[in-house]
Protein backbone atom coordinates (compact mmCIF):
# COMPACT_ATOMS: atom_id res chain seq x y z
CA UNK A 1 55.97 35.78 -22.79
CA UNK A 2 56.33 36.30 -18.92
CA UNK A 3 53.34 34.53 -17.53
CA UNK A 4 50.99 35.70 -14.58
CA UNK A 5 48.95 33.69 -12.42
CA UNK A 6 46.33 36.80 -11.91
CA UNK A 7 42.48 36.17 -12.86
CA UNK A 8 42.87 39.76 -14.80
CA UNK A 9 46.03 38.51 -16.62
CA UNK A 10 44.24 35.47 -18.11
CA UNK A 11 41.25 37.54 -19.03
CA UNK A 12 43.76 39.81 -20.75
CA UNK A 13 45.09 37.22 -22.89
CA UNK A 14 41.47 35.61 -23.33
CA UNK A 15 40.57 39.87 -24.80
CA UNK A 16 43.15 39.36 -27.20
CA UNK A 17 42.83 35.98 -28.73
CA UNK A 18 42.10 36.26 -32.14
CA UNK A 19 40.38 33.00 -31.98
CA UNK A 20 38.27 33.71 -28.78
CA UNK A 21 35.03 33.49 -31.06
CA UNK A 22 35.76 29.78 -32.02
CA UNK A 23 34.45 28.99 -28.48
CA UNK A 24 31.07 29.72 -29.38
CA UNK A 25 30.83 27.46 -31.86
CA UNK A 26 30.76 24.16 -29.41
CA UNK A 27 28.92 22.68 -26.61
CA UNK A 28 30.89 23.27 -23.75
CA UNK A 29 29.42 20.54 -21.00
CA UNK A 30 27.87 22.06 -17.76
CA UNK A 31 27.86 20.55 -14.38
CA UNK A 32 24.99 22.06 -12.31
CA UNK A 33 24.86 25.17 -14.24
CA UNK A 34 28.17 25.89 -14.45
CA UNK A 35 30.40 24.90 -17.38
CA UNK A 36 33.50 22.37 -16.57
CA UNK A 37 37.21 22.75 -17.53
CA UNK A 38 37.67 20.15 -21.00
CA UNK A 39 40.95 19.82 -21.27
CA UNK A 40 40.15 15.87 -22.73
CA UNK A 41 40.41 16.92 -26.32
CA UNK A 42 43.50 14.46 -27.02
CA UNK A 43 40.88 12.00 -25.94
CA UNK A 44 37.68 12.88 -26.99
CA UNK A 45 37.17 16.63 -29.30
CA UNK A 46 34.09 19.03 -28.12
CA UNK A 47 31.10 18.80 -30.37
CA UNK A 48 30.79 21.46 -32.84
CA UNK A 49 27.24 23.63 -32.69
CA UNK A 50 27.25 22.77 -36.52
CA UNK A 51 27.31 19.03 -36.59
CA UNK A 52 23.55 18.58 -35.75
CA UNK A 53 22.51 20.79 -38.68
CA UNK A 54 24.95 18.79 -41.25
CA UNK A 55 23.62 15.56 -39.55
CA UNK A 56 20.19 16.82 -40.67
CA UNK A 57 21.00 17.62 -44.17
CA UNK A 58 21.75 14.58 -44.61
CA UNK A 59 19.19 12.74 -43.22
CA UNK A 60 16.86 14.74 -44.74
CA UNK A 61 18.98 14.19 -47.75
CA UNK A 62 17.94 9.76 -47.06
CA UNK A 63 14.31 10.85 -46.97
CA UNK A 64 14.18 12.29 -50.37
CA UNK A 65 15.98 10.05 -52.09
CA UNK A 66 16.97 6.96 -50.17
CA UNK A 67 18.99 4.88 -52.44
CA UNK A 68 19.27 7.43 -55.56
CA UNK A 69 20.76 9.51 -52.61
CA UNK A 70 24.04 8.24 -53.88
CA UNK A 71 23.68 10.35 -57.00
CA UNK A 72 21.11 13.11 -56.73
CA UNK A 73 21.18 16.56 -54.61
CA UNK A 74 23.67 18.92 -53.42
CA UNK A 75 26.15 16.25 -51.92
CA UNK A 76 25.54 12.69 -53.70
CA UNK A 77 26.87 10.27 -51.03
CA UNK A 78 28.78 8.57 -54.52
CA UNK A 79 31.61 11.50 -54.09
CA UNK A 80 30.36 12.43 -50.21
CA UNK A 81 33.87 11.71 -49.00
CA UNK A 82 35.76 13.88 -51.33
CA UNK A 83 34.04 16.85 -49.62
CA UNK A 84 36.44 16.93 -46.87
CA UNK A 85 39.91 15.91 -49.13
CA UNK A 86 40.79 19.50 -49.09
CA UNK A 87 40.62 20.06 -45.40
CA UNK A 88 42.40 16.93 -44.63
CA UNK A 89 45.08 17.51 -47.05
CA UNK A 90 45.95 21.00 -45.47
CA UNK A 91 45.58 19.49 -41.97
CA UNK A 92 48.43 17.56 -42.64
CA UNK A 93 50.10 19.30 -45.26
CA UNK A 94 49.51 17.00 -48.64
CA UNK A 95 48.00 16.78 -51.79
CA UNK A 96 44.90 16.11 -51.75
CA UNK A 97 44.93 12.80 -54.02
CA UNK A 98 47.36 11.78 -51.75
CA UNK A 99 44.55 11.84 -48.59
CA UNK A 100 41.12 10.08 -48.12
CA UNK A 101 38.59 9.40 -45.07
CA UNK A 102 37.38 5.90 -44.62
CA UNK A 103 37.07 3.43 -42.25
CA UNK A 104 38.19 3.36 -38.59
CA UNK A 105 41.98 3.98 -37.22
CA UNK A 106 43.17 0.31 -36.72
CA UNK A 107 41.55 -1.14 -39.32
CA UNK A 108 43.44 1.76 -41.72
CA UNK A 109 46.78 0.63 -39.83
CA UNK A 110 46.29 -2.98 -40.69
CA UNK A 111 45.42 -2.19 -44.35
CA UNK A 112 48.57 0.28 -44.82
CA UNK A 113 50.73 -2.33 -43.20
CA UNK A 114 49.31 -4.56 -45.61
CA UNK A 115 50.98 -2.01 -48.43
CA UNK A 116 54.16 -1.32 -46.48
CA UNK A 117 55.31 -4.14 -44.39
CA UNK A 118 56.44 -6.62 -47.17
CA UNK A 119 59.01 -7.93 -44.99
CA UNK A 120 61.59 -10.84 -46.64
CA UNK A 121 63.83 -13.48 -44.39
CA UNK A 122 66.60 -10.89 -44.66
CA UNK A 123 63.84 -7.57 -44.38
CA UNK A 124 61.97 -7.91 -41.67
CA UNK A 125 62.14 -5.90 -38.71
CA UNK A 126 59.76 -3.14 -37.72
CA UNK A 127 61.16 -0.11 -35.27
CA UNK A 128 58.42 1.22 -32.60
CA UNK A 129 58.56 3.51 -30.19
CA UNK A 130 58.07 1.69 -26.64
CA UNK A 131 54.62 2.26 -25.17
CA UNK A 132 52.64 2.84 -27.89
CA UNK A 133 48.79 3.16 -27.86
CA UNK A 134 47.82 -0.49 -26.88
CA UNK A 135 45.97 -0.67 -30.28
CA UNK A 136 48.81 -0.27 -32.48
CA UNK A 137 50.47 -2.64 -30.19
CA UNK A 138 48.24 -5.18 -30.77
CA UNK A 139 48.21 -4.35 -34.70
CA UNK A 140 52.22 -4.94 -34.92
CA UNK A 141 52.10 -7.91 -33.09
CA UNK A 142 49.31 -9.64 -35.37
CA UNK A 143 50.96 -8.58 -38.43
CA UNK A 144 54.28 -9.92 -37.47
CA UNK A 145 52.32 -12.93 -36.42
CA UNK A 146 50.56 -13.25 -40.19
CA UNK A 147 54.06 -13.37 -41.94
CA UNK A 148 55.09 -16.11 -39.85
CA UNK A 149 57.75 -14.13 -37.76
CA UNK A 150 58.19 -13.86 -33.98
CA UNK A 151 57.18 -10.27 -32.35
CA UNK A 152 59.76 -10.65 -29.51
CA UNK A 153 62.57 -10.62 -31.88
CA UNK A 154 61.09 -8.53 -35.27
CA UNK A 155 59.18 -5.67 -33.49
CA UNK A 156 62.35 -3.77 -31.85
CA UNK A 157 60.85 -1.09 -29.44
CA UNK A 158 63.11 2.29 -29.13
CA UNK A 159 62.78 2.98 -25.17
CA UNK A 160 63.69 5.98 -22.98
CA UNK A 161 66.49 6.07 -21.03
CA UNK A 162 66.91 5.00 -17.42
CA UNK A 163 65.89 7.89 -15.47
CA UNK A 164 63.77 9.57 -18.52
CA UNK A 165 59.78 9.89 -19.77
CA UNK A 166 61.17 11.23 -23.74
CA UNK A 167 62.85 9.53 -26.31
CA UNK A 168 66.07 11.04 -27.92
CA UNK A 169 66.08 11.80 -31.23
CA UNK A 170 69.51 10.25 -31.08
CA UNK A 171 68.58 6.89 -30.00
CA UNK A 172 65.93 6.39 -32.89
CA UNK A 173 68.34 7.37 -35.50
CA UNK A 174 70.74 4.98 -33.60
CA UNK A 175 68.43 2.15 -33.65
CA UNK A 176 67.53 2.65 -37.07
CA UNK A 177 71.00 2.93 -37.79
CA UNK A 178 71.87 -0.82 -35.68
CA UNK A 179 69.30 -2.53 -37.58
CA UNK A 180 69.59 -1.10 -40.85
CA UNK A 181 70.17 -4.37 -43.19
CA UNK A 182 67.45 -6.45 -41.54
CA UNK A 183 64.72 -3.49 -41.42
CA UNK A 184 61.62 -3.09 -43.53
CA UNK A 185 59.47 -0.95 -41.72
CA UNK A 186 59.65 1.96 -38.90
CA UNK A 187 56.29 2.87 -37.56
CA UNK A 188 55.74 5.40 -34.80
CA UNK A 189 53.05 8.02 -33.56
CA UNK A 190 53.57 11.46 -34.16
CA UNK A 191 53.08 12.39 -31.03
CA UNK A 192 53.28 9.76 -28.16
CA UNK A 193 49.97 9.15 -26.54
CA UNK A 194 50.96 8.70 -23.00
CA UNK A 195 54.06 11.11 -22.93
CA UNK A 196 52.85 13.88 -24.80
CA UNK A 197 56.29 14.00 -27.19
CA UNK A 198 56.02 15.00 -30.48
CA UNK A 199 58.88 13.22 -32.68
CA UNK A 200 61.23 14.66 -35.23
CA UNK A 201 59.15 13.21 -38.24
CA UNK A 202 60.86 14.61 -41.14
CA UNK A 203 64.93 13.66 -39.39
CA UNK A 204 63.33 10.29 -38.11
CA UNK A 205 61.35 9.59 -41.78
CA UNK A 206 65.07 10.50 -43.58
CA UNK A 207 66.82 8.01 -41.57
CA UNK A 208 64.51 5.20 -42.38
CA UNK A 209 64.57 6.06 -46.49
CA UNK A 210 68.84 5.36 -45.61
CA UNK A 211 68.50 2.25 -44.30
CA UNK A 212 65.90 1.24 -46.65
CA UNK A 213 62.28 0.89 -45.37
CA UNK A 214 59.49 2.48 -45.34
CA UNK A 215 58.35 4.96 -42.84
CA UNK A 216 54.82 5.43 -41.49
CA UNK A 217 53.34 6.94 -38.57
CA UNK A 218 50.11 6.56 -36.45
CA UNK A 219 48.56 10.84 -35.98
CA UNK A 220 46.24 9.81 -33.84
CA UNK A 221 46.97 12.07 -31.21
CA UNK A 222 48.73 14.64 -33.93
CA UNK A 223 46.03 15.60 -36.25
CA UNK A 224 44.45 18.76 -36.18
CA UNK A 225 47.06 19.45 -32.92
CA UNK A 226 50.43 20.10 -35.24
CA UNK A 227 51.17 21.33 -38.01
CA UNK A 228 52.42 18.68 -40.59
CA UNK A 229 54.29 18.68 -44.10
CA UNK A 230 54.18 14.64 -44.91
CA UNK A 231 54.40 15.46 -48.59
CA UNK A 232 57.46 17.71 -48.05
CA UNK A 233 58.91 15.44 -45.40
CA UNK A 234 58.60 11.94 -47.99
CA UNK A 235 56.48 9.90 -45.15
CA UNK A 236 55.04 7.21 -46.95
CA UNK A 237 51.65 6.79 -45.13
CA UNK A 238 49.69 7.61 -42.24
CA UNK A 239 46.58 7.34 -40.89
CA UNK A 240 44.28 9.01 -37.68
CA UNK A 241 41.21 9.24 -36.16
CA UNK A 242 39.16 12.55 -36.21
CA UNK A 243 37.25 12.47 -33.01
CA UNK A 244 40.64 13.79 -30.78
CA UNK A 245 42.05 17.02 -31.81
CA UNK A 246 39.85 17.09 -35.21
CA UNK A 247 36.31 16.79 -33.20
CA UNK A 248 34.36 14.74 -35.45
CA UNK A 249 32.47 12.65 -33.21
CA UNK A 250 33.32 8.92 -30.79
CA UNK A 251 34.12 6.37 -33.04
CA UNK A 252 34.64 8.98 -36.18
CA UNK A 253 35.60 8.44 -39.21
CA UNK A 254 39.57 7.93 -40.09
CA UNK A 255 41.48 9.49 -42.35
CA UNK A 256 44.73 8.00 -44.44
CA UNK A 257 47.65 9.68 -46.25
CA UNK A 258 49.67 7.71 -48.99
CA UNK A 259 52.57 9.47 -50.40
CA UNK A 260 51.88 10.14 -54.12
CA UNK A 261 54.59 7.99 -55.18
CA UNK A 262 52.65 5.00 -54.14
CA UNK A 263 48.78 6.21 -54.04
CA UNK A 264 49.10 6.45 -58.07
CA UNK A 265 50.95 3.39 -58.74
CA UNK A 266 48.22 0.91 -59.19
CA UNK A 267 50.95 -1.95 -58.56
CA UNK A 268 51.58 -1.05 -55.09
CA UNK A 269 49.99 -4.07 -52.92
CA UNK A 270 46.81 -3.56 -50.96
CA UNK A 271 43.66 -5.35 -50.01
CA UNK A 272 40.93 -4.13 -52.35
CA UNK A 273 37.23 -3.58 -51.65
CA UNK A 274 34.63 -2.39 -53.81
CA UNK A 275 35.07 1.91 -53.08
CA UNK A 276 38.34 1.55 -53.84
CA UNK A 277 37.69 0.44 -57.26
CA UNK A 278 38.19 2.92 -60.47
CA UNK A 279 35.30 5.51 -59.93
CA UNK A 280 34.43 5.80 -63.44
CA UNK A 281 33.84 2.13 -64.02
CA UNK A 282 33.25 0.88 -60.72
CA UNK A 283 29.32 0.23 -61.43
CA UNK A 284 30.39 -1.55 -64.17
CA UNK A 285 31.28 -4.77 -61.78
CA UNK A 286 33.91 -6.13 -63.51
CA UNK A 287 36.36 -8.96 -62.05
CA UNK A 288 39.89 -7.71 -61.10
CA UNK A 289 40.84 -5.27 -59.21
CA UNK A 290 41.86 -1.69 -60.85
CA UNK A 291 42.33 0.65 -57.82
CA UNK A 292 41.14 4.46 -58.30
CA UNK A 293 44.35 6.39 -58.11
CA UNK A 294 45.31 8.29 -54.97
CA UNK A 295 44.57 6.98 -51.62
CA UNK A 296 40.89 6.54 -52.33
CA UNK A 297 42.41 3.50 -53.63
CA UNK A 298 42.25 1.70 -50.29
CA UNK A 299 38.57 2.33 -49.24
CA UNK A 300 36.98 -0.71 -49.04
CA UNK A 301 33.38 -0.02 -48.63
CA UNK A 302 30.74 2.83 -49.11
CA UNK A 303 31.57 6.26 -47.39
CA UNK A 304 30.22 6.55 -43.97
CA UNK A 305 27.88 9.35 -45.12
CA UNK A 306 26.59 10.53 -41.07
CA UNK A 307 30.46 10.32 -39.70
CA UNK A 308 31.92 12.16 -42.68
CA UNK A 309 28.61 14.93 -42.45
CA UNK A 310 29.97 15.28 -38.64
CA UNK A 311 33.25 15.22 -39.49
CA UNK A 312 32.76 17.93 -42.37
CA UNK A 313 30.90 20.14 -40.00
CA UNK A 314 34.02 20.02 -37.47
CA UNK A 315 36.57 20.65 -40.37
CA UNK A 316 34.90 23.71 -41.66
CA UNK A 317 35.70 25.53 -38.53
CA UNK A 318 40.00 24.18 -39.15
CA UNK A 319 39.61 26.01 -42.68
CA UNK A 320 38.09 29.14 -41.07
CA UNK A 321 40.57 29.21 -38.15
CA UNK A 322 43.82 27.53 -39.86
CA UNK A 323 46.49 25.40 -38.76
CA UNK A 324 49.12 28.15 -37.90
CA UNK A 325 47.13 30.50 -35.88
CA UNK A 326 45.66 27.71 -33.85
CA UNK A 327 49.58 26.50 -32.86
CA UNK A 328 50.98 29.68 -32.39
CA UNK A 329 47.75 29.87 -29.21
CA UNK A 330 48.27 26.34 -28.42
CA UNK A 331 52.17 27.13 -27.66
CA UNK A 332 50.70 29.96 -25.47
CA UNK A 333 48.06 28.01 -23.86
CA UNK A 334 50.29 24.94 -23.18
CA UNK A 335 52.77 27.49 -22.01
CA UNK A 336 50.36 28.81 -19.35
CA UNK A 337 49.19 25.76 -18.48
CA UNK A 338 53.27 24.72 -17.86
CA UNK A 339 53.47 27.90 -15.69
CA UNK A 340 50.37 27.37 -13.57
CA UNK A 341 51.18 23.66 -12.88
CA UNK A 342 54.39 24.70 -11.41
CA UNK A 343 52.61 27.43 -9.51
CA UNK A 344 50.69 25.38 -8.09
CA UNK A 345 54.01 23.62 -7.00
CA UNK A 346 55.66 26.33 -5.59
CA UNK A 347 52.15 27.15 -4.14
CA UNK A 348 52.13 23.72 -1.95
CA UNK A 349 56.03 23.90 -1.22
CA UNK A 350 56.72 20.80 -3.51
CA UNK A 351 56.65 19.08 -6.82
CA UNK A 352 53.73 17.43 -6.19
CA UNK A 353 52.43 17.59 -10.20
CA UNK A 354 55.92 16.38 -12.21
CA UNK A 355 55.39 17.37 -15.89
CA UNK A 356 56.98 14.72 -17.77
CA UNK A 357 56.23 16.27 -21.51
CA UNK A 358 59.00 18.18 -23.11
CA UNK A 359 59.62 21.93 -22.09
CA UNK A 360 60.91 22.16 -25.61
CA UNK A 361 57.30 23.67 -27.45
CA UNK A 362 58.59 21.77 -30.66
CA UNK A 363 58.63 18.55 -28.95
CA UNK A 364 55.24 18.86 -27.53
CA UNK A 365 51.57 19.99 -28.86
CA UNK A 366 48.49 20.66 -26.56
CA UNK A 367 49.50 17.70 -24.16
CA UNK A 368 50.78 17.96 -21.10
CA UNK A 369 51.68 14.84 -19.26
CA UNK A 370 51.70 14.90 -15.38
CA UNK A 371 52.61 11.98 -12.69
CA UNK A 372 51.59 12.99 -9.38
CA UNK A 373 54.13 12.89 -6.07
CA UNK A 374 51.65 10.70 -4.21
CA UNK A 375 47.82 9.95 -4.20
CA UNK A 376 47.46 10.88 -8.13
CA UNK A 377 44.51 9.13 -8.77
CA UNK A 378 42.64 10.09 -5.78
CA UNK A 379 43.57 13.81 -7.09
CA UNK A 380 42.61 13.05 -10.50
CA UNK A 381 38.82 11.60 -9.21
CA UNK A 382 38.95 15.04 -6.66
CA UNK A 383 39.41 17.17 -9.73
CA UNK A 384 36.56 15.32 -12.04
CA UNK A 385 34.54 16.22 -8.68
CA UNK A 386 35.45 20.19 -9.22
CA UNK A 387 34.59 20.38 -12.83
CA UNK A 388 37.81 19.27 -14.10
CA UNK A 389 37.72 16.76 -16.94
CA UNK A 390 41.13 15.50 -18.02
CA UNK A 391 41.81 12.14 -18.48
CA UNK A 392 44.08 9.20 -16.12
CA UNK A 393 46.36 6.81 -17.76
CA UNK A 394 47.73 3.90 -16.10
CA UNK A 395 49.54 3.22 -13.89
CA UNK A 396 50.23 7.21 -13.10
CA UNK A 397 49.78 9.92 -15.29
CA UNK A 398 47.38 12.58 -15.82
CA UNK A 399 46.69 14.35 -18.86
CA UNK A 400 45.65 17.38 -19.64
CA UNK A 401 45.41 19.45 -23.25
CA UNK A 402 44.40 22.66 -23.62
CA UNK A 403 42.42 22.87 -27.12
CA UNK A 404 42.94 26.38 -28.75
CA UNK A 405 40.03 25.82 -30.29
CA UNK A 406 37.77 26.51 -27.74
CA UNK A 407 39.83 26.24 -24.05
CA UNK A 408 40.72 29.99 -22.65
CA UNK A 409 43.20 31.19 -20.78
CA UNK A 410 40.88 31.85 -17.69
CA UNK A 411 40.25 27.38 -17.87
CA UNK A 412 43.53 27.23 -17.16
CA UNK A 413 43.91 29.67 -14.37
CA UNK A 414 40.79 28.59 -12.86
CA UNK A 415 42.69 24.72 -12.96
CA UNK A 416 45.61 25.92 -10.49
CA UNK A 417 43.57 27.69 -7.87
CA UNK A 418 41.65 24.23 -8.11
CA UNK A 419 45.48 22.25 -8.05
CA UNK A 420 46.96 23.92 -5.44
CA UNK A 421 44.13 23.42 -3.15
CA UNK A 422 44.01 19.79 -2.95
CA UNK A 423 45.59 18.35 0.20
């Protein structure tokens, strides 16, 4: 598409959106009367008009029954969670046995690493890519830590080159390739938090199966942005948060995928809890663990029935929309957004905004990653100040996603007339 940077050419495209309606169904945040520019939804998703209604069903749903909640009404809180397995398994493109929602993103990380990093005196390596979310970080490091190994020689971090904000595809295969006889686990995002790169997950998940370990990744920042096949592709596991892309409230409940190949095997290692005991016995309080197959089998306590309500409310509108028409407008939105930024260069005679995401539309979802020339974070607090909420990363870069869920094409033209005149 040949881009304009006319007010009449984004109102065009805005007239034509076959998703234009999905607007309307969330709270867009006002600043004295007039609504702001959200492009924060790789930080924190817009609440859905719906959630406060589903919030209230179930509420009311406490007040009638309180504790025989768990098995009475519509939407018994005993099989509350399975409500959303559907949605979540075509979100990311798996069975649904093979996906569950429970507990919060680290603590999912820690209990899947639990499963998959087994590592041996020979086995013990886990591949990263270098500046991952601090969280995961932190998660690797302990882990490594718990078998007994050392972090600055088992946790080998793929980096970009000198020069370069993007990994090569080339180098991770490479690395995995170096390290092959002494790796058990590789364990990357989907798409880079701080870069905006989306990796090669089926290539890079391949290359690990060759060299024999497992491969996992962190969709944090890819759920509910990308399209995903991790059933097709062979990952092993994953796990995500649903308050980003997925808007299902701060602090939302996670979800996990566990290939089917390990979710039914009730030998493959885990730390148990009580939810993720066999359903149809489970109140029977036996001794010894028998996990429910699928990858229910890791929950560890009872649903979080008000997280999962929000959560539900926000993936009704993903099944009404679908994955496929919501990339094929973020590619044009990001795409816009990519054109205005570097009219707003041209505009000011320099590259003041440097776009440090891939061009490629593959290697990137709604994220665009910008370091500023000079004074970026007193240009990041100036646009706050003009109704612009993105988000600032340390120690340079600006990010910005346009959601296609409910970000137009007249946000983004409305951003550059804002960009350009900064001084």
């Amino acid at each position: 598409m040949t881009y304009q940077n006319t007010l009449s050419f984004a109102q065009e495209l805005d007239a034509k959106d076959p998703l234009k309606h999905f607007r309307d169904e969330f709270i867009i945040p006002t600043e004295n009367g007039k609504e702001i520019i959200y492009l924060c939804g790789n930080s924190l998703g817009l609440q859905p008009k719906s959630v406060q209604a589903t919030l209230q069903q179930q509420l009311a749903h406490w007040a009638n029954f309180a504790v025989e909640g768990h098995f009475k009404g519509d939407s018994p809180w005993m099989t509350y969670h399975k409500e959303v397995r559907d949605s979540l398994a075509k979100i990311v493109g798996a069975k649904p046995i093979e996906v569950s929602a429970m507990n919060s993103l680290t603590v999912n990380l820690h209990l899947l690493m639990v499963s998959f990093y087994r590592p041996t005196k020979t086995r013990y390596k886990i591949l990263v890519e270098a500046s991952a979310f601090p969280s995961d970080q932190y998660a690797f490091e302990t882990q490594v830590q718990h078998h007994g190994f050392d972090p600055e020689t088992t946790i080998i971090e793929v980096a970009p080159r000198a020069g370069e904000y993007t990994l090569r595809t080339e180098d991770i295969l490479a690395t995995i390739n170096e390290h092959k006889d002494s790796l058990a686990l590789v364990l990357m995002g989907g798409v880079n938090y701080l870069s905006g790169q989306f990796f090669d997950l089926p290539t890079i998940t391949k290359a690990a199966h060759a060299a024999g370990a497992f491969c996992g990744f962190d969709l944090a920042h890819t759920a509910g942005n990308i399209p995903l096949k991790l059933h097709e592709w062979n990952v092993d596991f994953a796990t995500w948060c649903s308050y980003k892309y997925l808007n299902s409230s701060p602090g939302g409940v996670s979800g996990i995928y566990v290939h089917e190949k390990h979710s039914t095997n009730a030998a493959t290692p885990r730390f148990a809890g009580w939810w993720g005991y066999e359903e149809k016995t489970r109140f029977k309080m036996n001794k010894g663990f028998k996990p429910e197959p699928g990858a229910d089998g890791w929950a560890l306590s009872n649903a979080p029935v008000l997280l999962i309500a929000a959560h539900k409310a926000a993936l009704q509108l993903f099944d009404k929309a679908g994955m496929e028409p919501l990339r094929a407008k973020s590619e044009l939105l990001t795409g816009y957004l990519e054109f205005i930024i570097n009219e707003a260069n041209t505009k000011l005679g320099h590259e003041r905004y440097r776009i440090i995401t891939p061009k490629n539309k593959a290697e990137r979802g709604c994220q665009l990653s910008i370091i500023c020339a000079e004074n970026g974070k007193a240009i990041f607090d100036t646009l706050t100040k003009n109704g612009v909420m993105g988000d600032w990363r340390e120690p340079n870069v600006m990010r910005f996603s346009p959601v296609p869920m409910y970000n137009s094409f007249t946000d983004i033209y409305n951003l550059e007339k804002i960009l350009s005149s900064l001084s």
